[in-house]
C-alpha atoms as a PDB file:
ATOM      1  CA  UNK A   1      47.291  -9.194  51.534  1.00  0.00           C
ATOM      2  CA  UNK A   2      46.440  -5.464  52.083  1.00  0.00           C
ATOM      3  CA  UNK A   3      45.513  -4.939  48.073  1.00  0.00           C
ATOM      4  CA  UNK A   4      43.741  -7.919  48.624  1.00  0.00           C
ATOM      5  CA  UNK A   5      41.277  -6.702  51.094  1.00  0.00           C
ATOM      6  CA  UNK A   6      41.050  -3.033  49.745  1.00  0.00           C
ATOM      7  CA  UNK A   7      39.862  -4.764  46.154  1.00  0.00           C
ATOM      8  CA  UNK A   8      36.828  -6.957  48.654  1.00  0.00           C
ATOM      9  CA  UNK A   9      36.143  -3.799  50.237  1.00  0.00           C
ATOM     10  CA  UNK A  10      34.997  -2.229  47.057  1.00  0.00           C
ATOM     11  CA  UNK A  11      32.973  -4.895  45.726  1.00  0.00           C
ATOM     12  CA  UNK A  12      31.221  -5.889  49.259  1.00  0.00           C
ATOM     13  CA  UNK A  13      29.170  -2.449  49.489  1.00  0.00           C
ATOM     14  CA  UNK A  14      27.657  -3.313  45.940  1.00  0.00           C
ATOM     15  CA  UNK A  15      25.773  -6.317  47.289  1.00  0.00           C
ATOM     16  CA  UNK A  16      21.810  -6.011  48.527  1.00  0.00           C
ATOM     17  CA  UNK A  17      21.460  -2.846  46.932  1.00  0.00           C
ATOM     18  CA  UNK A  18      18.701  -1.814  45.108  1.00  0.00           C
ATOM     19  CA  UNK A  19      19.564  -1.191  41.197  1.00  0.00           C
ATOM     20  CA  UNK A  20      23.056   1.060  40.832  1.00  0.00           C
ATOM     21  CA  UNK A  21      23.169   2.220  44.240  1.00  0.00           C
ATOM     22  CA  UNK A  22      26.636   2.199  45.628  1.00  0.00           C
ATOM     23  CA  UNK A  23      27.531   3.106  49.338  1.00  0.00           C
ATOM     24  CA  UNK A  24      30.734   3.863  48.477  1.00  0.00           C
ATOM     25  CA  UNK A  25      32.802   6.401  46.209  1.00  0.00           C
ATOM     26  CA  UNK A  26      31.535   9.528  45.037  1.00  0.00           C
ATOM     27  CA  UNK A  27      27.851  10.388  42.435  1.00  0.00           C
ATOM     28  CA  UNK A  28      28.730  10.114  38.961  1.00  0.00           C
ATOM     29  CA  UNK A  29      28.139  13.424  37.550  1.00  0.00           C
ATOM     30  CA  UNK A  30      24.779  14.569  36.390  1.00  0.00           C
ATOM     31  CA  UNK A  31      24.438  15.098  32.924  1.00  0.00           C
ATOM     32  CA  UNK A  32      24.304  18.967  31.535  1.00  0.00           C
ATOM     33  CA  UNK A  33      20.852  20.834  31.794  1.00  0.00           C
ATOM     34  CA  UNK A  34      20.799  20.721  28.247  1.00  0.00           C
ATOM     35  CA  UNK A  35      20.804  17.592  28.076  1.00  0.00           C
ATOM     36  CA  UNK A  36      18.649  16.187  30.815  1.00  0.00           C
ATOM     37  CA  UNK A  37      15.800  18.714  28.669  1.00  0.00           C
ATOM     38  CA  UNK A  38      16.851  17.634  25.614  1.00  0.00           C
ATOM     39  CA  UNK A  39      14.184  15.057  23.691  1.00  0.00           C
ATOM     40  CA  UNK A  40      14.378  13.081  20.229  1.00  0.00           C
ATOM     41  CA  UNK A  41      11.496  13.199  17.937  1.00  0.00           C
ATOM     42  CA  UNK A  42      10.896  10.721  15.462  1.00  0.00           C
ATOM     43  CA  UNK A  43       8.327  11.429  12.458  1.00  0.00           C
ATOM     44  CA  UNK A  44       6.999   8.724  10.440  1.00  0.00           C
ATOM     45  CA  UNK A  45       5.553   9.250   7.198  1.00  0.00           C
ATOM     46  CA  UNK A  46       3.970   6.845   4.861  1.00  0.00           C
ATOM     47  CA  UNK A  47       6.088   6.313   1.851  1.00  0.00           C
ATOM     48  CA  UNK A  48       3.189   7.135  -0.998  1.00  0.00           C
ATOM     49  CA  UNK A  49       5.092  10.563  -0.328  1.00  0.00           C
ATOM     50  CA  UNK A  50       7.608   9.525  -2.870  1.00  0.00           C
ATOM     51  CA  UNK A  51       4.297   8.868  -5.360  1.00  0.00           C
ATOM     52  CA  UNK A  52       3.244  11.506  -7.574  1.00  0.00           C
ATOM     53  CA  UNK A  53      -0.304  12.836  -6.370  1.00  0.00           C
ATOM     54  CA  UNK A  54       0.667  13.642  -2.769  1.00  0.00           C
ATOM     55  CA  UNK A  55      -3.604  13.379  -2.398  1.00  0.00           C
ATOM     56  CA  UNK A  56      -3.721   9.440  -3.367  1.00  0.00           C
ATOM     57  CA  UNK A  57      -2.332   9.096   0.578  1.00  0.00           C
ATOM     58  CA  UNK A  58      -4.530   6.652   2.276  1.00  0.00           C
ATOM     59  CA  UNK A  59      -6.778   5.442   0.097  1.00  0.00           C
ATOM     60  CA  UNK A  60      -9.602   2.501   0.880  1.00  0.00           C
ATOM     61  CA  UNK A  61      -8.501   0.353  -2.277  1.00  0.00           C
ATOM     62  CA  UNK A  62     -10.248  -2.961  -3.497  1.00  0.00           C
ATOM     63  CA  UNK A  63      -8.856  -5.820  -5.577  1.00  0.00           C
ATOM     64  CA  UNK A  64     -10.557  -8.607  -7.170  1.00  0.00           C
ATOM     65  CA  UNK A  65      -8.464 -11.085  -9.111  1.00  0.00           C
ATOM     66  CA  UNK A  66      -8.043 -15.099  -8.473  1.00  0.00           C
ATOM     67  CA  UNK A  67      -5.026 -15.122  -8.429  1.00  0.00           C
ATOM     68  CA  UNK A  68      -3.575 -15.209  -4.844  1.00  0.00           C
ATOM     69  CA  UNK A  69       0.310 -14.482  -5.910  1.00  0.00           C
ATOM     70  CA  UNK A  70      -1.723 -10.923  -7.754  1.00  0.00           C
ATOM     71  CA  UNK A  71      -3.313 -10.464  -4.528  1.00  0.00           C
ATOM     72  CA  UNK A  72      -0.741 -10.271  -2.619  1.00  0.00           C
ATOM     73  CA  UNK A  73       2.444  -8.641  -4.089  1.00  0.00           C
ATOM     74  CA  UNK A  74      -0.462  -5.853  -5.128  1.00  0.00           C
ATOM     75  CA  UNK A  75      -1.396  -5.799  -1.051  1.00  0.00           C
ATOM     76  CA  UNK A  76       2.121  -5.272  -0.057  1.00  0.00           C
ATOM     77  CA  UNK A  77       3.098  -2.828  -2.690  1.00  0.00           C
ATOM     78  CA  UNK A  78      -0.259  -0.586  -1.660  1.00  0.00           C
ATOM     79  CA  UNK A  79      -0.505  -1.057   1.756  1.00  0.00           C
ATOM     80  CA  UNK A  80       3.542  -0.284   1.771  1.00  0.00           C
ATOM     81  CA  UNK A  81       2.371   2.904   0.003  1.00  0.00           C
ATOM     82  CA  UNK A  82      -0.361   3.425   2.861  1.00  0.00           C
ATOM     83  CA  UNK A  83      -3.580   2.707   1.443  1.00  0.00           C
ATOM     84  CA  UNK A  84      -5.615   0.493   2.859  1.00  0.00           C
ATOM     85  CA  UNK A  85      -6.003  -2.553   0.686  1.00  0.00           C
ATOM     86  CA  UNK A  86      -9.611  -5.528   0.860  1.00  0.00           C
ATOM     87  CA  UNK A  87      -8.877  -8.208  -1.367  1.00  0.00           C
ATOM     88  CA  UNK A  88     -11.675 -10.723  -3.238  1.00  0.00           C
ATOM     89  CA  UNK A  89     -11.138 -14.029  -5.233  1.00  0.00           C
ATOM     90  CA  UNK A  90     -14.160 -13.193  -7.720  1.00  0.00           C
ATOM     91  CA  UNK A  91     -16.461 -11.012  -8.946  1.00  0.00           C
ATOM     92  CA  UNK A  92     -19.282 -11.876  -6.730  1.00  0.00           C
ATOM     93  CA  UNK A  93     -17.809 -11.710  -3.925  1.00  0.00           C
ATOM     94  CA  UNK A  94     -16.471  -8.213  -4.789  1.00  0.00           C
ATOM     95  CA  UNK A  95     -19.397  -6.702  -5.217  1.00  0.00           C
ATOM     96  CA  UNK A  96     -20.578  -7.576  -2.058  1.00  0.00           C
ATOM     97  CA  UNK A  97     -17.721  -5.503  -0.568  1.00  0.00           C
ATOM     98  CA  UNK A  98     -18.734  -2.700  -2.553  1.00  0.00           C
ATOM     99  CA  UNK A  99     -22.044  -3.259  -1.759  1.00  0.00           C
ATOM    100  CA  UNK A 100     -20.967  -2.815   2.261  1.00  0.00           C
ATOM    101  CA  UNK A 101     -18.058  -0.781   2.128  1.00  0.00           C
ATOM    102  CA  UNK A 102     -16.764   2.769   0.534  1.00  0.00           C
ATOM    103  CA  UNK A 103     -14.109   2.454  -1.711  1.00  0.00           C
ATOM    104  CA  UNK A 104     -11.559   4.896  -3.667  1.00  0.00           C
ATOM    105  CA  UNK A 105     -10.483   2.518  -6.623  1.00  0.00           C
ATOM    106  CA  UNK A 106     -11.374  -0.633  -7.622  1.00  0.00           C
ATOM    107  CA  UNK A 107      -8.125  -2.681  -8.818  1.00  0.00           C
ATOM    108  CA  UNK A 108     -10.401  -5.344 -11.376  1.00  0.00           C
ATOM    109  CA  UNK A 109      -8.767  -8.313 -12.887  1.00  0.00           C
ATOM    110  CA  UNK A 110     -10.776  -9.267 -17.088  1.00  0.00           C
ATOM    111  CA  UNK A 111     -10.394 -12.958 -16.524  1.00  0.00           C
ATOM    112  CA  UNK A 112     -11.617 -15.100 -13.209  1.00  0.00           C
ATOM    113  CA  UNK A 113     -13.882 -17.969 -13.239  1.00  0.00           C
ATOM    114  CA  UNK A 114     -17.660 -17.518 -12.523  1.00  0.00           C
ATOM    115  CA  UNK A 115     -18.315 -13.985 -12.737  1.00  0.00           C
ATOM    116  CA  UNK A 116     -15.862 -12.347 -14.755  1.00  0.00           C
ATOM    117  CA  UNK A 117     -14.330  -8.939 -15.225  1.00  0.00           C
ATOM    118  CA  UNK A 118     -16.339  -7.947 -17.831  1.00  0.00           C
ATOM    119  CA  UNK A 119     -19.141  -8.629 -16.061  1.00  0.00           C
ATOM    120  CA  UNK A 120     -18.550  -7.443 -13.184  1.00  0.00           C
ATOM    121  CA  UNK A 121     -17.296  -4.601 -14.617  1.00  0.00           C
ATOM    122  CA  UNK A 122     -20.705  -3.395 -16.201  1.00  0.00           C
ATOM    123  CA  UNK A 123     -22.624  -4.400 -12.525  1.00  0.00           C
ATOM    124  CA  UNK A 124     -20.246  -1.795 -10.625  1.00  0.00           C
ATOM    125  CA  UNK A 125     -20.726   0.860 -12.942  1.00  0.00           C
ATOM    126  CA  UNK A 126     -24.671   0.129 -12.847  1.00  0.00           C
ATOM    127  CA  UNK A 127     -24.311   1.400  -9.001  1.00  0.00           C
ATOM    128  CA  UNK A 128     -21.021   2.988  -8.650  1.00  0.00           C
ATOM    129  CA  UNK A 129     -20.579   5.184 -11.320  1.00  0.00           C
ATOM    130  CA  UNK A 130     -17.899   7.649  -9.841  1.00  0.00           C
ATOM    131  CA  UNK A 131     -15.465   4.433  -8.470  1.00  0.00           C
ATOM    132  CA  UNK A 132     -12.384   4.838 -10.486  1.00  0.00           C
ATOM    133  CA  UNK A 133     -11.677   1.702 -11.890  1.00  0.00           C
ATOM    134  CA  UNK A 134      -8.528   0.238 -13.252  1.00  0.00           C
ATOM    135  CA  UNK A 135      -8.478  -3.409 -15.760  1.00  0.00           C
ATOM    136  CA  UNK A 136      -5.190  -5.414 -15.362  1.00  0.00           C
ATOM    137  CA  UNK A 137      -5.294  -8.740 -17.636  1.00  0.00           C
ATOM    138  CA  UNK A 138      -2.275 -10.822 -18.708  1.00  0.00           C
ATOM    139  CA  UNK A 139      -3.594 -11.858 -21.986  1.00  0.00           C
ATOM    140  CA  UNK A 140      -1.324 -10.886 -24.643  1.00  0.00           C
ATOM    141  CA  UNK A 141      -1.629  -7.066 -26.278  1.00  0.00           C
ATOM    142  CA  UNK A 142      -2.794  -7.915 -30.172  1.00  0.00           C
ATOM    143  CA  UNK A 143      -0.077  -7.108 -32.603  1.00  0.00           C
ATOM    144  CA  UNK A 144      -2.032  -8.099 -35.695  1.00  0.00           C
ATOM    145  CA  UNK A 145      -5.436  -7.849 -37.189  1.00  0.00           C
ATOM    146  CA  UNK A 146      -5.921 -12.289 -36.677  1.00  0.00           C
ATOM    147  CA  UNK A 147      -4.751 -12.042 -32.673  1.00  0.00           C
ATOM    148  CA  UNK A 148      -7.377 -11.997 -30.373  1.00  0.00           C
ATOM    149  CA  UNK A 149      -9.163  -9.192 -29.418  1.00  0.00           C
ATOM    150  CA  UNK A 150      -7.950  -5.926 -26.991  1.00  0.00           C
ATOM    151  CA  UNK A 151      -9.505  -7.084 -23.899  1.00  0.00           C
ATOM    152  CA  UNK A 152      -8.116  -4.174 -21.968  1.00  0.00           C
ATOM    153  CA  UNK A 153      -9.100  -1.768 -24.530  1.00  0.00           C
ATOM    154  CA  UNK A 154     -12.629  -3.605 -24.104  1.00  0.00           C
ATOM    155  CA  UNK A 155     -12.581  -3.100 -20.447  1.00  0.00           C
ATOM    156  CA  UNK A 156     -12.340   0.460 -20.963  1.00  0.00           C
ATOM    157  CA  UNK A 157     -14.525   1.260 -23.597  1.00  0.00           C
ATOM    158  CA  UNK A 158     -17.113  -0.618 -20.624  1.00  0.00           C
ATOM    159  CA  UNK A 159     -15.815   2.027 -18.132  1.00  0.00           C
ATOM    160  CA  UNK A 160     -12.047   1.243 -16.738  1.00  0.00           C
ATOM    161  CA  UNK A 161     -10.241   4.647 -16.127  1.00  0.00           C
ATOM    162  CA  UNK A 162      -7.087   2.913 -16.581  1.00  0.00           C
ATOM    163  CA  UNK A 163      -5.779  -0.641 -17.654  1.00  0.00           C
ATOM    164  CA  UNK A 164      -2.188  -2.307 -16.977  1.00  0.00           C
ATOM    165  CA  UNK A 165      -0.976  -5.417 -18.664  1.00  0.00           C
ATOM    166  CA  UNK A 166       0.416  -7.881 -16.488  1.00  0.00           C
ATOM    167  CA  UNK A 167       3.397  -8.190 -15.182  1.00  0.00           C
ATOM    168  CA  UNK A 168       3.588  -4.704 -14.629  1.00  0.00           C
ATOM    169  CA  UNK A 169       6.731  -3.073 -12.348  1.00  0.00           C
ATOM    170  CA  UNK A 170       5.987  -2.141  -9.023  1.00  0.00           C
ATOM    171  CA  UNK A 171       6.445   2.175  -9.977  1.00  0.00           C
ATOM    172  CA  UNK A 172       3.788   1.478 -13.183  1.00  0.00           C
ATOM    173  CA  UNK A 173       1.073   0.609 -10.324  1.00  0.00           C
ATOM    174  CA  UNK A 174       1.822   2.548  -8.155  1.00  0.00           C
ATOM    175  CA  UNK A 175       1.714   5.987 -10.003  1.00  0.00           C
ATOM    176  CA  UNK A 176      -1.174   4.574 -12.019  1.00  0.00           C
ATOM    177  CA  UNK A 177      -3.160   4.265  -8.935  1.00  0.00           C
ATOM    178  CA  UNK A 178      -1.794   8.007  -7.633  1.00  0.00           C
ATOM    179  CA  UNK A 179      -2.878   9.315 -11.237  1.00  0.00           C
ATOM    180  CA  UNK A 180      -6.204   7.790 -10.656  1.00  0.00           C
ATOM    181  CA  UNK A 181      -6.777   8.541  -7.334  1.00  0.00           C
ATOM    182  CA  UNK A 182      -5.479  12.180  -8.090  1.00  0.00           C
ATOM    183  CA  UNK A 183      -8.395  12.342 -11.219  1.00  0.00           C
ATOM    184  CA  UNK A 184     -11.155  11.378  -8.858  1.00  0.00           C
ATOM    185  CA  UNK A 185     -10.468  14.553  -6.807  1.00  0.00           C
ATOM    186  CA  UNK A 186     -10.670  16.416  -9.798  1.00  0.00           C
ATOM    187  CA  UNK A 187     -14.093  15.547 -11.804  1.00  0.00           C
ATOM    188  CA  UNK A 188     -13.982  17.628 -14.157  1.00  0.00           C
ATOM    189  CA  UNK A 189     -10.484  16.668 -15.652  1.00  0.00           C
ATOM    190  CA  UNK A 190     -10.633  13.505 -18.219  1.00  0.00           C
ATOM    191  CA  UNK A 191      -6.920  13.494 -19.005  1.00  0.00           C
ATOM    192  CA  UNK A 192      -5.542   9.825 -18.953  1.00  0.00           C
ATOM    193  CA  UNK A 193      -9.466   8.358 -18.941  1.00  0.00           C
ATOM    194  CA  UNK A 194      -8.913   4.556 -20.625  1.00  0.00           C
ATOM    195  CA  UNK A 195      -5.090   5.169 -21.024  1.00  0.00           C
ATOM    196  CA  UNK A 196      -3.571   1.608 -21.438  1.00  0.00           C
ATOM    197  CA  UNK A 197       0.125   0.651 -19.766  1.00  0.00           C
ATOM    198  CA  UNK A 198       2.001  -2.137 -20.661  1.00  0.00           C
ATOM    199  CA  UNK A 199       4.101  -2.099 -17.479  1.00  0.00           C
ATOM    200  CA  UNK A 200       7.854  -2.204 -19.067  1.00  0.00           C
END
């Protein structure tokens, strides 16, 4: 009976108190000065550092293709490499953006309904001759003089920096777009200027 009471003697003064508080027993021990000073800092940095072109950080990037899917796996693989990423369904409606916006690339699919890339193609160069432009199509790449013609070698010869042939992997893009991005900083160098990639 005397355990008994010393065991509700111990747990009564922990009752009505604010937080940890206890009347009873002794402080726990406060921590070493070390310690109590010590803080963690945590750095985050956007992953286009594993991208060659450290410079291509951040860009204000702009795609227009109609297909949603394209759209999107091209938004989260950019904006996962921290650029900022608008997205339009045509050609029209792209070149509004432009026309209200400043952008750092122009990501430009050949073939969308109503305006196409072609098209708009030769309108943004008419007013934004510096944007660095890259043509993605998923046509297939002529083998043969009776296949259809290059579209993505036409897209350049009309003013495409760069062109990709869908599906392209995820790397491809991205260090297209560094390479790009990269180029624009540096005028005067025309290296890689209408290089095609297949993506594989």
């Amino acid at each position: 009976m005397k355990r008994a009471a010393q065991v509700t003697d111990k747990r009564a003064p922990c009752q009505g108190l604010p937080g940890n508080v206890h009347s009873a027993g002794p402080p726990p021990p406060e921590p070493p000065r070390s310690l109590r000073k010590r803080r963690t800092r945590i750095t985050i940095q956007p992953s286009v550092d594993v991208i060659p072109g450290r410079a291509a950080a951040l860009a204000k990037i702009l795609i227009i293709d109609d297909d949603i899917s394209v759209q999107v796996t091209l938004r989260l693989l950019l904006e996962g490499a921290g650029h900022d990423v608008v997205a339009a369904n045509d050609g029209r409606r792209g070149l509004d953006l432009l026309d209200a916006g400043r952008y750092e690339l122009l990501i430009l699919d050949i073939f969308m309904p109503g305006m196409d890339g072609f098209e708009t193609l030769r309108l943004v160069r008419q007013h934004k001759a510096s944007l660095p432009i890259i043509a993605i199509s998923g046509r297939p790449i002529p083998t043969g003089p009776d296949d259809a013609p290059d579209f993505l070698v036409m897209a350049t010869k009309l003013g495409a920096v760069r062109s990709l042939h869908k599906p392209f992997r995820a790397s491809v893009l991205l260090a297209t777009v560094a390479a790009c991005l990269d180029a624009a900083n540096r005028p005067s160098s025309q290296a890689g200027a209408g290089r095609i990639v297949s993506g594989h």
